[in-house]
Protein backbone atom coordinates (compact mmCIF):
# COMPACT_ATOMS: atom_id res chain seq x y z
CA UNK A 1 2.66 18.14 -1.39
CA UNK A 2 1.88 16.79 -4.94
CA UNK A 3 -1.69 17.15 -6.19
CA UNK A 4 -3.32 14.43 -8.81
CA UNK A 5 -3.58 17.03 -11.23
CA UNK A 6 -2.66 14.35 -14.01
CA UNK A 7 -5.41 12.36 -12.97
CA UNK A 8 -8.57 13.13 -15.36
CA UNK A 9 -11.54 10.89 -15.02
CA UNK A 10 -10.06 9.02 -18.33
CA UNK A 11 -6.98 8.38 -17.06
CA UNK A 12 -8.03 7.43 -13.14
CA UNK A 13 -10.31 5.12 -14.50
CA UNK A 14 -7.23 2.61 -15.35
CA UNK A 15 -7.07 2.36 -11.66
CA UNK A 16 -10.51 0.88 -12.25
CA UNK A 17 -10.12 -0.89 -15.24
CA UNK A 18 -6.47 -2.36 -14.62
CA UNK A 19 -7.56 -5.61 -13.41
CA UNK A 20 -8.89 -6.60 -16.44
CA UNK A 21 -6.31 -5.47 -19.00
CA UNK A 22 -4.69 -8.08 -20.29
CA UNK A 23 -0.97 -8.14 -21.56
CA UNK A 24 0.56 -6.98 -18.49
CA UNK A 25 3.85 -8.56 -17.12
CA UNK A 26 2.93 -8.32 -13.78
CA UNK A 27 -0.41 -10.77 -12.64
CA UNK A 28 -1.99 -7.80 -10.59
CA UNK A 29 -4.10 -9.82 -8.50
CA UNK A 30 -2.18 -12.14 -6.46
CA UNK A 31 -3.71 -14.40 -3.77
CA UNK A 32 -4.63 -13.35 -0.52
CA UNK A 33 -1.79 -15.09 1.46
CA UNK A 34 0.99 -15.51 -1.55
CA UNK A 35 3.86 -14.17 0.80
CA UNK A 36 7.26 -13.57 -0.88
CA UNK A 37 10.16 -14.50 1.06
CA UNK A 38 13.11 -13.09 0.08
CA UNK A 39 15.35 -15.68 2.16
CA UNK A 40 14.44 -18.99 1.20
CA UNK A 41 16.85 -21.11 1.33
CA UNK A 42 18.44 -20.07 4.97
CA UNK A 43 14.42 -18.91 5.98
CA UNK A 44 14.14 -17.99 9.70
CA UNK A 45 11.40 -20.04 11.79
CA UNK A 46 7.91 -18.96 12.01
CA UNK A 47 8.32 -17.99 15.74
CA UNK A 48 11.01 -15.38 14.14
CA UNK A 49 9.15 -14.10 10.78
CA UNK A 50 8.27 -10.88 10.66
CA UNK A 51 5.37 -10.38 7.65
CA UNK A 52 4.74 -6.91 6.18
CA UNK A 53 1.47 -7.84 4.70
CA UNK A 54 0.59 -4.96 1.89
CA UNK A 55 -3.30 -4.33 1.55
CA UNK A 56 -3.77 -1.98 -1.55
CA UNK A 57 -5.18 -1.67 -5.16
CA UNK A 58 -3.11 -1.66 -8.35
CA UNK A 59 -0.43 0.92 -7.49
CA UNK A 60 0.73 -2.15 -4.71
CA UNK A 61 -0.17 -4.73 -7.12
CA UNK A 62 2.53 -3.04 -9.55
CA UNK A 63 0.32 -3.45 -12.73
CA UNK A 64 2.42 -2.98 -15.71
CA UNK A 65 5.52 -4.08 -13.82
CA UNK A 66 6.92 -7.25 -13.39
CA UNK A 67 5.96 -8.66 -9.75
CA UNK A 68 10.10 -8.31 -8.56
CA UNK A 69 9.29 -4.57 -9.85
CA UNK A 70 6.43 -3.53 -7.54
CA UNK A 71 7.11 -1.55 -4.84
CA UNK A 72 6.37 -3.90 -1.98
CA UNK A 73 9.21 -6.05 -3.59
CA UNK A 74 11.60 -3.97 -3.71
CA UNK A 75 11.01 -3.61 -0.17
CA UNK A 76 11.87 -6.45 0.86
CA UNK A 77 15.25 -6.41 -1.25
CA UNK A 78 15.81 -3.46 1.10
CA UNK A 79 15.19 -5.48 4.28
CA UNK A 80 17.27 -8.46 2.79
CA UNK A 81 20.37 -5.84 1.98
CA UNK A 82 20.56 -4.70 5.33
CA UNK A 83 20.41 -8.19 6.75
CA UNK A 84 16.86 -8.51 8.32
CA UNK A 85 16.54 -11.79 7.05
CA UNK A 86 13.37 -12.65 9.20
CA UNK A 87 11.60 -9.62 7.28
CA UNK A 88 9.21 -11.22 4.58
CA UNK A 89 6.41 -9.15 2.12
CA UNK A 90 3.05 -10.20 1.45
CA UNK A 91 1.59 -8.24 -1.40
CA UNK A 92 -1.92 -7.98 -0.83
CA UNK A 93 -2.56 -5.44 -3.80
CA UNK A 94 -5.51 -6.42 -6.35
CA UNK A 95 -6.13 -3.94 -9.26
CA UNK A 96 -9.57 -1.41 -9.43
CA UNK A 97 -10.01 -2.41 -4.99
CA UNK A 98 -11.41 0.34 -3.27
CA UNK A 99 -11.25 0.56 0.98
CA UNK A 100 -14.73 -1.23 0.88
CA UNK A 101 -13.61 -4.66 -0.76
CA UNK A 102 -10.36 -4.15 1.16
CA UNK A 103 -12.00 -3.69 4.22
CA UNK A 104 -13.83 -6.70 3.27
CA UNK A 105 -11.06 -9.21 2.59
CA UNK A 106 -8.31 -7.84 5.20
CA UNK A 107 -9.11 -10.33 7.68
CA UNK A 108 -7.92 -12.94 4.44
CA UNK A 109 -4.62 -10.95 4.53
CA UNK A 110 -4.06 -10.93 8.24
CA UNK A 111 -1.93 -14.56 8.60
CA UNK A 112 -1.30 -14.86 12.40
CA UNK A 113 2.48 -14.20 11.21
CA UNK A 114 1.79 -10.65 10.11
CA UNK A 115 3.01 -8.18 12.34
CA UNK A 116 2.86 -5.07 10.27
CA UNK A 117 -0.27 -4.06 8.09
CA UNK A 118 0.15 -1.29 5.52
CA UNK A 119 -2.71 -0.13 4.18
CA UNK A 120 -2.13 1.71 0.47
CA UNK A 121 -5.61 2.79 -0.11
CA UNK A 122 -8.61 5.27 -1.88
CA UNK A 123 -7.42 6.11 -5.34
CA UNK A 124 -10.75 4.20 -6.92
CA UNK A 125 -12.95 5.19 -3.94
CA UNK A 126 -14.48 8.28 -6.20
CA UNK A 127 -14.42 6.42 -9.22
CA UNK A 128 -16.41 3.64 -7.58
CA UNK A 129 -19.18 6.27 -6.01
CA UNK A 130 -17.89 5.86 -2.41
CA UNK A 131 -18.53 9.40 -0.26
CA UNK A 132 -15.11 10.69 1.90
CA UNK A 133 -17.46 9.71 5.11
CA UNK A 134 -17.68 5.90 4.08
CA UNK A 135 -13.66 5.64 2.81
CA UNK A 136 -13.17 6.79 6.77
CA UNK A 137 -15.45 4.32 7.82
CA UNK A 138 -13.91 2.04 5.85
CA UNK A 139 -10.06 2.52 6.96
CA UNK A 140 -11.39 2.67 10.51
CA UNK A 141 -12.18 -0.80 9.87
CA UNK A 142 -9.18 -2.06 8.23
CA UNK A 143 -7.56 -0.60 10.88
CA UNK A 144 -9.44 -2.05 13.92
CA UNK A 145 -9.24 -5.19 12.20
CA UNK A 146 -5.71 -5.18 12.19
CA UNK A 147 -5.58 -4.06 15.83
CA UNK A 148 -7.77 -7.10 16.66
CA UNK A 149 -5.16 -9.33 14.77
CA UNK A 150 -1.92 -8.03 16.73
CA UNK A 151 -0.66 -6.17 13.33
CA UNK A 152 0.71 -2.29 13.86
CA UNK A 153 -0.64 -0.48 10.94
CA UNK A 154 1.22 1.77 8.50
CA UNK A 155 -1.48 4.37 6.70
CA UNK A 156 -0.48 6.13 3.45
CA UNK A 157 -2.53 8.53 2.30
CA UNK A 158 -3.84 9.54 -1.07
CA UNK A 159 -5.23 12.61 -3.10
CA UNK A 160 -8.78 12.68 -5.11
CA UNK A 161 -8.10 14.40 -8.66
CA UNK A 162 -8.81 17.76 -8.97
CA UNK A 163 -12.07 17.06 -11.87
CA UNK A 164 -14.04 16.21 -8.50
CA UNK A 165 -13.74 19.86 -7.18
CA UNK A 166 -12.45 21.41 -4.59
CA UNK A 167 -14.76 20.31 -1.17
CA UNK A 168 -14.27 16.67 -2.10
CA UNK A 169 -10.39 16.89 -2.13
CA UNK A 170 -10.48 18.68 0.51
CA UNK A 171 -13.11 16.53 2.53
CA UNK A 172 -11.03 13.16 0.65
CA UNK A 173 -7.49 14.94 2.11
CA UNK A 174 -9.14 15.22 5.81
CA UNK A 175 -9.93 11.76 5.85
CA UNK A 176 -6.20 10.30 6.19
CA UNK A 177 -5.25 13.64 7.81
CA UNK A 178 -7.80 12.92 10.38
CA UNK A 179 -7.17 9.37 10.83
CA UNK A 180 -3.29 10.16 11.56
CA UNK A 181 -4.54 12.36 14.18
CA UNK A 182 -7.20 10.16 15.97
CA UNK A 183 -5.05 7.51 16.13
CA UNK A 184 -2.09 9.56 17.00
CA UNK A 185 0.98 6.71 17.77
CA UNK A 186 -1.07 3.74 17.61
CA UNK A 187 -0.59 4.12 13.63
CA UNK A 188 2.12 5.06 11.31
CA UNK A 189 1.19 7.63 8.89
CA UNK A 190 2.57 9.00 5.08
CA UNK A 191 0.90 11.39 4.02
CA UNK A 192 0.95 10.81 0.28
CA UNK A 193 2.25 7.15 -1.31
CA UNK A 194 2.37 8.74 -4.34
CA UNK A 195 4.85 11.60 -3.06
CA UNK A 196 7.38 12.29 -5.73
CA UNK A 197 6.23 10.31 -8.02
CA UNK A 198 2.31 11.92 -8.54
CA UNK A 199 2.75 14.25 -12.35
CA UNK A 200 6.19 13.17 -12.94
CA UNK A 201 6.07 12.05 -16.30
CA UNK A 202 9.30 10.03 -16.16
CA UNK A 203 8.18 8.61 -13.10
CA UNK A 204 4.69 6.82 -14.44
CA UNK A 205 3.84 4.35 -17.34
CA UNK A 206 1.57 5.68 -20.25
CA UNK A 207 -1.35 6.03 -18.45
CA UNK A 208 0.11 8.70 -16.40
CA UNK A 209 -1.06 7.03 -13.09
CA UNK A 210 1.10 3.62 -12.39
CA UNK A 211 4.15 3.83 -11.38
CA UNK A 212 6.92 2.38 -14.00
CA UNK A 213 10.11 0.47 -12.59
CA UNK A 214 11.62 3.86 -11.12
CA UNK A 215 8.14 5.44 -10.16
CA UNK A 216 8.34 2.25 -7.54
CA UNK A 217 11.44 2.65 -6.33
CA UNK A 218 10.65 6.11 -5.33
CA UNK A 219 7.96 5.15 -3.17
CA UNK A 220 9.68 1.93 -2.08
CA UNK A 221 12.67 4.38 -0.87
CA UNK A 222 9.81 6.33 0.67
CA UNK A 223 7.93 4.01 2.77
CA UNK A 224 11.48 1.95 3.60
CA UNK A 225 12.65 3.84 6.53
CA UNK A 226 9.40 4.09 8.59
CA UNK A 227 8.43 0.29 8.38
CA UNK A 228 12.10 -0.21 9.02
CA UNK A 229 11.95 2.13 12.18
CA UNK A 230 8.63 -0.27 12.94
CA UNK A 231 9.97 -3.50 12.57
CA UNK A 232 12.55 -2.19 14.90
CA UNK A 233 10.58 -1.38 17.97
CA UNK A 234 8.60 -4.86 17.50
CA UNK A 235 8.23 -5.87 21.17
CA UNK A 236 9.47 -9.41 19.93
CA UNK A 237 11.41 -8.64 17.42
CA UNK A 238 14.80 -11.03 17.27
CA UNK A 239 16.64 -9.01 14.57
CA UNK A 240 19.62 -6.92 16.27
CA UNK A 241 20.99 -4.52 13.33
């Protein structure tokens, strides 16, 4: 598994500061409840729409990238190609959020039409001050919240840099691990979003943090087949492949 090491305090603080950069192509923090359909003109009935709503910071808002670019996106261009055209994304990331504004504003995100929640989270939860013990408490929210609202829940975990020492990666690492094992098949886990991408130069913008256009399409290509596998076994679901 990766580790952050190209994650200094200097350069994880864009996480932080990204949402007020200005210049960017991509407007990181979209409204809570923007969806993008990617079927428009032929776009199936409400009773039918399946919404991946996408609750995250700027990594999920795609800052830097153009809003087509982001990784939720080109998600959904991977539903559309294999024909689930009921399949819509809601991206739900806003630049320097941490789980506690996230757990805050989820219930925002959560349109009765949302069936599956994925929850992209933690990268600014050291930055911001926020102990390993209150991200858990704050995921355990999200994810109750979620429950409460009908939504399955897709978890992907992240790493704490390495200039935070040892005990808090490790305690930072435990929380996702140990949320995947509580909640056993009641959640979909990942362990890492950043997997494959995380100190691959090639893979990251300037900063060495954000993904660029192929740094998302990595971890859209990663993420793609479980929330396929979920929209699948949706008790409800009226796609047939």
């Amino acid at each position: 598994m990766a580790v952050l090491r190209f994650l200094p305090v200097l350069v994880l603080s864009a996480l932080v500061q990204g949402c007020t950069q200005s210049g960017s192509s991509n407007q990181a923090a979209r409204p809570a409840g923007d969806a993008v359909a990617y079927d428009e003109p032929d776009r199936a009935p409400a009773s039918s729409r399946v919404v991946i709503a996408f609750l995250g910071d700027s990594l999920t808002a795609g800052l830097g990238l153009l809003s087509s670019q982001a990784y939720p996106s080109l998600i959904g261009d991977m539903f559309l190609a294999e024909g689930y055209a009921e399949v819509e994304i809601l991206n739900g990331g806003i630049s320097g959020d941490t789980t506690a504004g996230a757990a805050r504003r989820v219930d925002q995100l959560l349109a009765p039409d949302v069936r599956i929640l994925v929850v992209a989270l933690g990268g600014n939860d050291a930055l911001r001050g926020l102990t390993a013990e209150q991200t858990r408490s704050n995921l355990t929210t999200i994810i109750e919240t979620a429950f409460d609202s009908g939504a399955e829940v897709l978890l992907a975990g992240m790493q704490a840099p390495t200039n935070l020492g040892q005990d808090y990666q490790a305690a930072f690492r435990e929380v996702f691990f140990g949320l995947a094992r509580d909640y056993g098949r009641r959640i979909s886990f990942v362990s890492f979003l950043l997997e494959g991408v995380a100190a691959q130069p090639h893979l990251n913008q300037a900063d060495g943090i954000h993904p660029n256009e192929q740094g998302a399409r990595v971890i859209a290509e990663h993420l793609y087949p479980p929330l396929r596998d979920m929209v699948d076994a949706l008790p409800s679901a009226a796609f047939v492949p």
